[in-house]
Protein backbone atom coordinates (compact mmCIF):
# COMPACT_ATOMS: atom_id res chain seq x y z
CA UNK A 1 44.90 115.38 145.28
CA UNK A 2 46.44 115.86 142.10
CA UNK A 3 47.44 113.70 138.72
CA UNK A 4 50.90 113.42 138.23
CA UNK A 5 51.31 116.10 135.86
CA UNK A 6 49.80 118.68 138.32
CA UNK A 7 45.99 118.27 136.45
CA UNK A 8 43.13 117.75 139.21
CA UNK A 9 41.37 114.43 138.34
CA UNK A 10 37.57 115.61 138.62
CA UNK A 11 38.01 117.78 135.44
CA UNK A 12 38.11 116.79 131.72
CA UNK A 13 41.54 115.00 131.49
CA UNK A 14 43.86 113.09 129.59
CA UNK A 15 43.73 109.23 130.39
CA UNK A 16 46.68 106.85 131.63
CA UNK A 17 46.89 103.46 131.28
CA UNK A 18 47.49 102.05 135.29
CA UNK A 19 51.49 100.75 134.94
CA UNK A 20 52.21 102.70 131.69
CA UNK A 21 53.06 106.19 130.41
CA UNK A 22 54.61 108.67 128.05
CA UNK A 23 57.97 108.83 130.20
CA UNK A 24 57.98 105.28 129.89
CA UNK A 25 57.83 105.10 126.90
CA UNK A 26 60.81 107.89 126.42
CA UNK A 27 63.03 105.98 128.77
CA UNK A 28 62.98 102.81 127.00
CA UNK A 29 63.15 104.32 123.08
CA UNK A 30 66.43 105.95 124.53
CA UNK A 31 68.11 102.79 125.73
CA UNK A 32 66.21 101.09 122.72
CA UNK A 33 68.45 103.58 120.75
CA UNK A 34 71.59 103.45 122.45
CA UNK A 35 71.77 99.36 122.31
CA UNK A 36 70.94 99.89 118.44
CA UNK A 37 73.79 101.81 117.89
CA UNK A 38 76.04 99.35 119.91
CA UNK A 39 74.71 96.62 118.04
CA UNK A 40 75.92 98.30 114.43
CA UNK A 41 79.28 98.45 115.72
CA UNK A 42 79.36 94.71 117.36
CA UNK A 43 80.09 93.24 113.21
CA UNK A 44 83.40 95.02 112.83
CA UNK A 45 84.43 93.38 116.31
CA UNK A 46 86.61 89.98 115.31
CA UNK A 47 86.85 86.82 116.69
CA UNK A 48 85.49 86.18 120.84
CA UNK A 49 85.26 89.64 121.66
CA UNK A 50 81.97 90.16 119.53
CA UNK A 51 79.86 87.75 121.79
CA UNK A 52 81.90 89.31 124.67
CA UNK A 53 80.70 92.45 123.73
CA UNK A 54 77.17 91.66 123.01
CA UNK A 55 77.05 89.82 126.01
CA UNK A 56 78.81 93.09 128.36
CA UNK A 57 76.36 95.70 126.69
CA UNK A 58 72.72 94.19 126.65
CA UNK A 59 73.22 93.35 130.14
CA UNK A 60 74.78 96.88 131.29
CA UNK A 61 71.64 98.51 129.33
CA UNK A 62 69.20 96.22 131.16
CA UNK A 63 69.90 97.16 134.27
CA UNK A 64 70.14 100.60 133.71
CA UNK A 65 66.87 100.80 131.45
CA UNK A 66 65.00 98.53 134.76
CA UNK A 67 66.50 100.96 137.28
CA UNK A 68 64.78 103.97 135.54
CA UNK A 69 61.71 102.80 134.76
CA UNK A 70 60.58 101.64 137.30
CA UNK A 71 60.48 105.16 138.60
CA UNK A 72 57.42 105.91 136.60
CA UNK A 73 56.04 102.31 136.78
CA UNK A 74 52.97 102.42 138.68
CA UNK A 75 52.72 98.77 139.44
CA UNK A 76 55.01 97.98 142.54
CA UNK A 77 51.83 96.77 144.43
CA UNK A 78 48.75 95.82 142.91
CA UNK A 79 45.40 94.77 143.28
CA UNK A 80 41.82 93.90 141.64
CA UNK A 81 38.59 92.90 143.45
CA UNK A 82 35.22 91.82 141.80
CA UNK A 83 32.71 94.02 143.64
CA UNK A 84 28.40 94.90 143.41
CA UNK A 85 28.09 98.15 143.94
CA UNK A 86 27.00 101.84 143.57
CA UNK A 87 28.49 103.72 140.53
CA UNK A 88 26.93 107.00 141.45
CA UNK A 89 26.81 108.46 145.40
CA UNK A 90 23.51 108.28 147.11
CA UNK A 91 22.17 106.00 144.15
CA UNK A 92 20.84 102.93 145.12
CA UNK A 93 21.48 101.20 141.88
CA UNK A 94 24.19 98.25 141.43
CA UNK A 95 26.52 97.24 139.11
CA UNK A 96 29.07 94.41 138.34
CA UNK A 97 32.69 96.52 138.28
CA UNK A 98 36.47 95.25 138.54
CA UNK A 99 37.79 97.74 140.63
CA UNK A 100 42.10 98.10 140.61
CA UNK A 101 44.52 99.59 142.73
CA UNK A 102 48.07 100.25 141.31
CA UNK A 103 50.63 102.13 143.88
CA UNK A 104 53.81 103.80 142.36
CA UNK A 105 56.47 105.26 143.68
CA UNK A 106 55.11 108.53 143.03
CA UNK A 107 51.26 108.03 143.33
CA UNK A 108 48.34 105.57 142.98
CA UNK A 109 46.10 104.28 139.58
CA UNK A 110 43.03 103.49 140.37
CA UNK A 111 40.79 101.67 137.97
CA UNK A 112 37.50 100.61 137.27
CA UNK A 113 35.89 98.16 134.45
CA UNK A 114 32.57 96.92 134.07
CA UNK A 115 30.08 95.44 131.04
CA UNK A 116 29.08 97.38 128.12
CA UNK A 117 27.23 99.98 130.37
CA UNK A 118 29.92 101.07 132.40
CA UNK A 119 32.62 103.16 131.09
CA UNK A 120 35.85 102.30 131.90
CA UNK A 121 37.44 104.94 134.41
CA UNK A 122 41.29 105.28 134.84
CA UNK A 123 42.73 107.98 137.19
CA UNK A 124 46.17 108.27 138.29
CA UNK A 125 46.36 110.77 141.38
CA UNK A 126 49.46 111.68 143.58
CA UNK A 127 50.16 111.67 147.41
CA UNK A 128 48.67 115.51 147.97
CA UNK A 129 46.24 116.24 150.22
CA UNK A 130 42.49 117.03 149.57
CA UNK A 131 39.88 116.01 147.55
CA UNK A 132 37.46 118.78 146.18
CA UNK A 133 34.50 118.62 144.77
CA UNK A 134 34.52 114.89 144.31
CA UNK A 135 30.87 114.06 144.95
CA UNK A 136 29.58 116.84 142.37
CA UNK A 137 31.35 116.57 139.94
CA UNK A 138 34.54 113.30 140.49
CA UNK A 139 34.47 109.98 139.06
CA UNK A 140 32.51 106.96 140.46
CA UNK A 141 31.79 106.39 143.73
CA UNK A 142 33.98 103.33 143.78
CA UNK A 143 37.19 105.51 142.94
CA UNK A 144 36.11 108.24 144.55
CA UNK A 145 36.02 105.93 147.50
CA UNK A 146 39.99 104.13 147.15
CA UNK A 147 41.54 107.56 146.17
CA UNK A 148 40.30 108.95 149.65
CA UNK A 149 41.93 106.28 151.31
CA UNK A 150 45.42 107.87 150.18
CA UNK A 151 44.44 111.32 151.21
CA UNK A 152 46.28 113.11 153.72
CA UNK A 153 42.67 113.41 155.78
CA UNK A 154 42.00 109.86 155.53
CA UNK A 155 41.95 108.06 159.24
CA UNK A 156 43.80 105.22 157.34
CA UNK A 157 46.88 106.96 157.31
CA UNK A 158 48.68 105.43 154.57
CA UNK A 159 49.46 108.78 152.89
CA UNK A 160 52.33 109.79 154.62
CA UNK A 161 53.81 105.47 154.80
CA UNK A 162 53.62 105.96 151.58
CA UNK A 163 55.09 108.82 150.81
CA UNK A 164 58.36 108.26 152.41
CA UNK A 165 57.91 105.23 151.64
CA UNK A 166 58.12 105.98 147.65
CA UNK A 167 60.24 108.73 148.31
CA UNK A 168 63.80 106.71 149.98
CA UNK A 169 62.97 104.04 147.31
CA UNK A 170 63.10 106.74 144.14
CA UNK A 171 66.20 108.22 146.08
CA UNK A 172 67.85 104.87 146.59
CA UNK A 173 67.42 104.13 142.87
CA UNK A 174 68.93 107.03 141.43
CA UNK A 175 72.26 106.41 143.95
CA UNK A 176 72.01 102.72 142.06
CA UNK A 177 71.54 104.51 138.53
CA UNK A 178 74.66 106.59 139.42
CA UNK A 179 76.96 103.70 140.70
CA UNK A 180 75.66 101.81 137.36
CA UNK A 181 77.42 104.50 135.44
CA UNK A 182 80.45 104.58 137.85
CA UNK A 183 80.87 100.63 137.18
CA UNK A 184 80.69 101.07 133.32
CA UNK A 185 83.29 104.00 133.45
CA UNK A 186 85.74 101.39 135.70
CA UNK A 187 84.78 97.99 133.12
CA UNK A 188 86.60 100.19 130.12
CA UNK A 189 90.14 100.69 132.30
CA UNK A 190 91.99 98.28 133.71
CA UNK A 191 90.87 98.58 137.12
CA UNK A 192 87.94 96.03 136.38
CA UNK A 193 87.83 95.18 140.17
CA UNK A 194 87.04 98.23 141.10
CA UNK A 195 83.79 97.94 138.36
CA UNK A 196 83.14 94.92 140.07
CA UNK A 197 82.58 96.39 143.76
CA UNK A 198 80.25 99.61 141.86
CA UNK A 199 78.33 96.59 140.51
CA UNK A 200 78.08 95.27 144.18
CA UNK A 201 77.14 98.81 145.29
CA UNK A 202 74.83 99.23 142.85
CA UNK A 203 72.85 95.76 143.51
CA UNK A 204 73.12 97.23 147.43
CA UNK A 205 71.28 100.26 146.48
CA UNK A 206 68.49 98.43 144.48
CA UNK A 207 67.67 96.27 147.36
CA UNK A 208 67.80 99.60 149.94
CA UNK A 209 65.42 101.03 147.50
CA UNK A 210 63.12 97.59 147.80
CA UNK A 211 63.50 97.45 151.25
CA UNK A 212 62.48 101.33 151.68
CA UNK A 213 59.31 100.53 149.71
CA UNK A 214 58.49 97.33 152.09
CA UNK A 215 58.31 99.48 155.30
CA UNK A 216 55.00 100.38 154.21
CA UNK A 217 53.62 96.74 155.28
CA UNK A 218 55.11 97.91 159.09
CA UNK A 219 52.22 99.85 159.73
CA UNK A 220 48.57 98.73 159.91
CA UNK A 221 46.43 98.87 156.41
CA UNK A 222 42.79 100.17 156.76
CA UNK A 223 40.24 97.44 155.25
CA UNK A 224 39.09 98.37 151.63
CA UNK A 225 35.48 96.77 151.85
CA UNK A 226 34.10 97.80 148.29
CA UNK A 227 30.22 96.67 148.04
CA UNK A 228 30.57 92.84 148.57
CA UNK A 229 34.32 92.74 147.69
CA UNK A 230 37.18 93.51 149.68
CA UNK A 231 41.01 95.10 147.93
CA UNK A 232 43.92 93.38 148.38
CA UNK A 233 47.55 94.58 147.39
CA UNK A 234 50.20 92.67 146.92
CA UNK A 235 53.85 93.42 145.22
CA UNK A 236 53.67 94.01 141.48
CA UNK A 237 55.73 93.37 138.41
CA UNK A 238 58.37 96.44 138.97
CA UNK A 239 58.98 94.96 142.57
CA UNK A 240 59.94 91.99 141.64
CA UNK A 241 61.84 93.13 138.59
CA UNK A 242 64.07 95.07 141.01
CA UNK A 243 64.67 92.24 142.99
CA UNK A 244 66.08 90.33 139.85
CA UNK A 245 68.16 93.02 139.14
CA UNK A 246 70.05 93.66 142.53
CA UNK A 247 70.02 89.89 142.51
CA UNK A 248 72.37 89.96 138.91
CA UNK A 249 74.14 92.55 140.20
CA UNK A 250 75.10 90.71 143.07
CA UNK A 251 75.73 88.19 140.79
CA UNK A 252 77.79 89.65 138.13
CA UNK A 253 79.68 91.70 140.49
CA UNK A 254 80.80 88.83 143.00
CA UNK A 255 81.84 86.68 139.71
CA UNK A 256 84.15 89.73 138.61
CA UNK A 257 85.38 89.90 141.88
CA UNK A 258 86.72 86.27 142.20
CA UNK A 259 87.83 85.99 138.31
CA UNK A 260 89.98 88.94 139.25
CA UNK A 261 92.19 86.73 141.73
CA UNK A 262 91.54 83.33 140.48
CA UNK A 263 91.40 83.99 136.36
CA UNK A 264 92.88 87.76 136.00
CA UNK A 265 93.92 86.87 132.37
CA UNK A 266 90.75 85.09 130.95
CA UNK A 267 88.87 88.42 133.11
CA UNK A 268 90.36 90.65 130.70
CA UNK A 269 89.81 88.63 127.65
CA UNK A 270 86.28 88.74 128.61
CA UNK A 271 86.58 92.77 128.82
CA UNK A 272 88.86 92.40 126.06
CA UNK A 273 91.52 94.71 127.59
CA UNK A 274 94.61 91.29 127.44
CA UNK A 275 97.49 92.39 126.48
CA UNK A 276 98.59 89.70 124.01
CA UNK A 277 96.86 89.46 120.66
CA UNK A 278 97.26 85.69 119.95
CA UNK A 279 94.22 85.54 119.21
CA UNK A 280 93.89 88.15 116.13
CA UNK A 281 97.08 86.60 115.07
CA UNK A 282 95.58 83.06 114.87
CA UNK A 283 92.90 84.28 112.75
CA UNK A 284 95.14 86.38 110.09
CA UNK A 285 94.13 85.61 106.50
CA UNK A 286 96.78 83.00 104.64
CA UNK A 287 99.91 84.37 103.28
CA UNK A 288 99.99 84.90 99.37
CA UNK A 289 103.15 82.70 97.98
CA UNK A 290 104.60 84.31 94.58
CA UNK A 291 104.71 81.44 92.92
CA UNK A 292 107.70 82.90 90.74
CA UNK A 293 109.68 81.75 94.16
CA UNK A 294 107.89 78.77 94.41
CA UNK A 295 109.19 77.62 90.39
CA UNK A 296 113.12 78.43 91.36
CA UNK A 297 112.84 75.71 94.16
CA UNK A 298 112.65 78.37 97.12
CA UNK A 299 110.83 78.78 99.96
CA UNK A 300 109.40 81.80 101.26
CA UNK A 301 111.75 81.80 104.10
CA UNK A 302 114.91 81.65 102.03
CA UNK A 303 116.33 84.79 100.56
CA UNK A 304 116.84 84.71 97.00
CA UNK A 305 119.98 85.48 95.57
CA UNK A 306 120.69 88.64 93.29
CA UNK A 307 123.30 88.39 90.68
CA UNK A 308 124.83 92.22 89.90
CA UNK A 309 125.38 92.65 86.56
């Protein structure tokens, strides 16, 4: 049983917070980045089109920031339990701990938190098989205890549910990241239909990728008794954010769909690919009038007469 980096856990390590790392960090400054630089071009946009665009690119980002993410996330389920218990093996002493469980796609956070005389503990460990030297010289008891559930020895035999599990989801994501990309490419031609069905696709994908993950509650969970508490997981924050975002794709997509044979003309004002302009033309400055025109008594529309000498 490794960390996700490839450290074992029961040495000196670096610490990870449970649903937050360094790649996601990386992810999000990069899409932080690229809607900044959209956003300094949005002013020299006129007219509709500006909001259009605003609109069009904070929502394309979104989803494609959400659909990467959550690949590093480690919060799709979660779960805390108050528990008295042992902090050291064979040690009859008790203490008062919070104990957490947080299940990625990739591997499982466990933490623990007590009072002021219990350190706070924090180790992220992946789906690989083993545990040595845990009772010597691994963390509490308490995590010790959770991260063995998730070992490939463990007679629970949730390892290998969730696994695959993780696995189909993470694939089924990166198919959504790829038809995200596909439907962007197809929104700047004038096949937006077509954008419209990779939008569908990709909101498909994202609830494949959910419904991959959610085969894991199929098969029988072992009971996590923990001193006088018991753990309990239940779907966390980057679950349900993936469920809003195949929802707006769904969403977005069937609305592109239907403007493209009820409203095909107010469709591409929104993408801002019409082909008539009477709307920069409406908003063109005022005319300047010379008023030495004006003082002979002619209007701008009448030529003036020139007398050859």
């Amino acid at each position: 049983m490794t960390l996700f980096d490839g450290v074992y856990p029961f040495y000196p390590q670096q610490r990870k917070a449970a649903g937050f790392d360094i790649r996601t960090i990386i992810v999000i400054v990069v899409f932080l980045t690229l809607a900044c630089s959209f956003l300094l071009i949005i002013p020299g946009i006129r007219g509709r089109a500006r909001l259009y665009w605003t609109l069009r690119v904070l929502l394309s980002l979104f989803v494609g920031v959400v659909i990467v993410v959550v690949q590093f996330t480690g919060d799709w389920e979660t779960g805390w339990v108050q528990a008295n218990t042992s902090y050291k093996s064979f040690s009859r002493a008790q203490v008062d701990v919070d104990i957490g469980l947080h299940i990625g796609l990739a591997g499982v956070n466990v933490t623990l938190r007590g009072g002021a005389d219990v350190p706070i503990w924090s180790s992220a460990v992946a789906m690989a098989p083993g545990v040595p030297g845990g009772l010597e010289m691994g963390p509490p008891a308490p995590i010790l205890y959770v991260a063995e559930k998730f070992s490939s020895q463990s007679p629970c035999a949730v390892h290998r549910q969730y696994r695959i599990a993780g696995h189909y989801a993470s694939a089924m994501l990166w198919v959504a990241f790829c038809t995200w990309i596909i439907s962007n490419i197809l929104f700047s031609m004038p096949v937006l239909v077509y954008g419209g069905y990779m939008l569908l696709v990709t909101g498909a994908f994202t609830i494949f990728s959910l419904l991959s993950f959610s085969t894991v509650r199929n098969s029988p969970m072992c009971l996590i008794q923990i001193g006088t508490g018991t753990l309990h997981v239940v779907y966390g924050g980057s679950f349900w954010l993936v469920l809003a975002i195949g929802l707006l794709c769904f969403v977005a997509g069937i609305t592109i769909v239907a403007m493209h044979h009820l409203n095909l003309d107010q469709l591409k004002a929104f993408f801002d690919l019409r082909e008539d302009k009477a709307e920069e033309y409406q908003e063109m400055p005022e005319v300047f009038i010379n008023p030495h025109f004006v003082g002979k008594g002619l209007s701008p529309s009448q030529p003036s007469e020139i007398n050859s000498i």
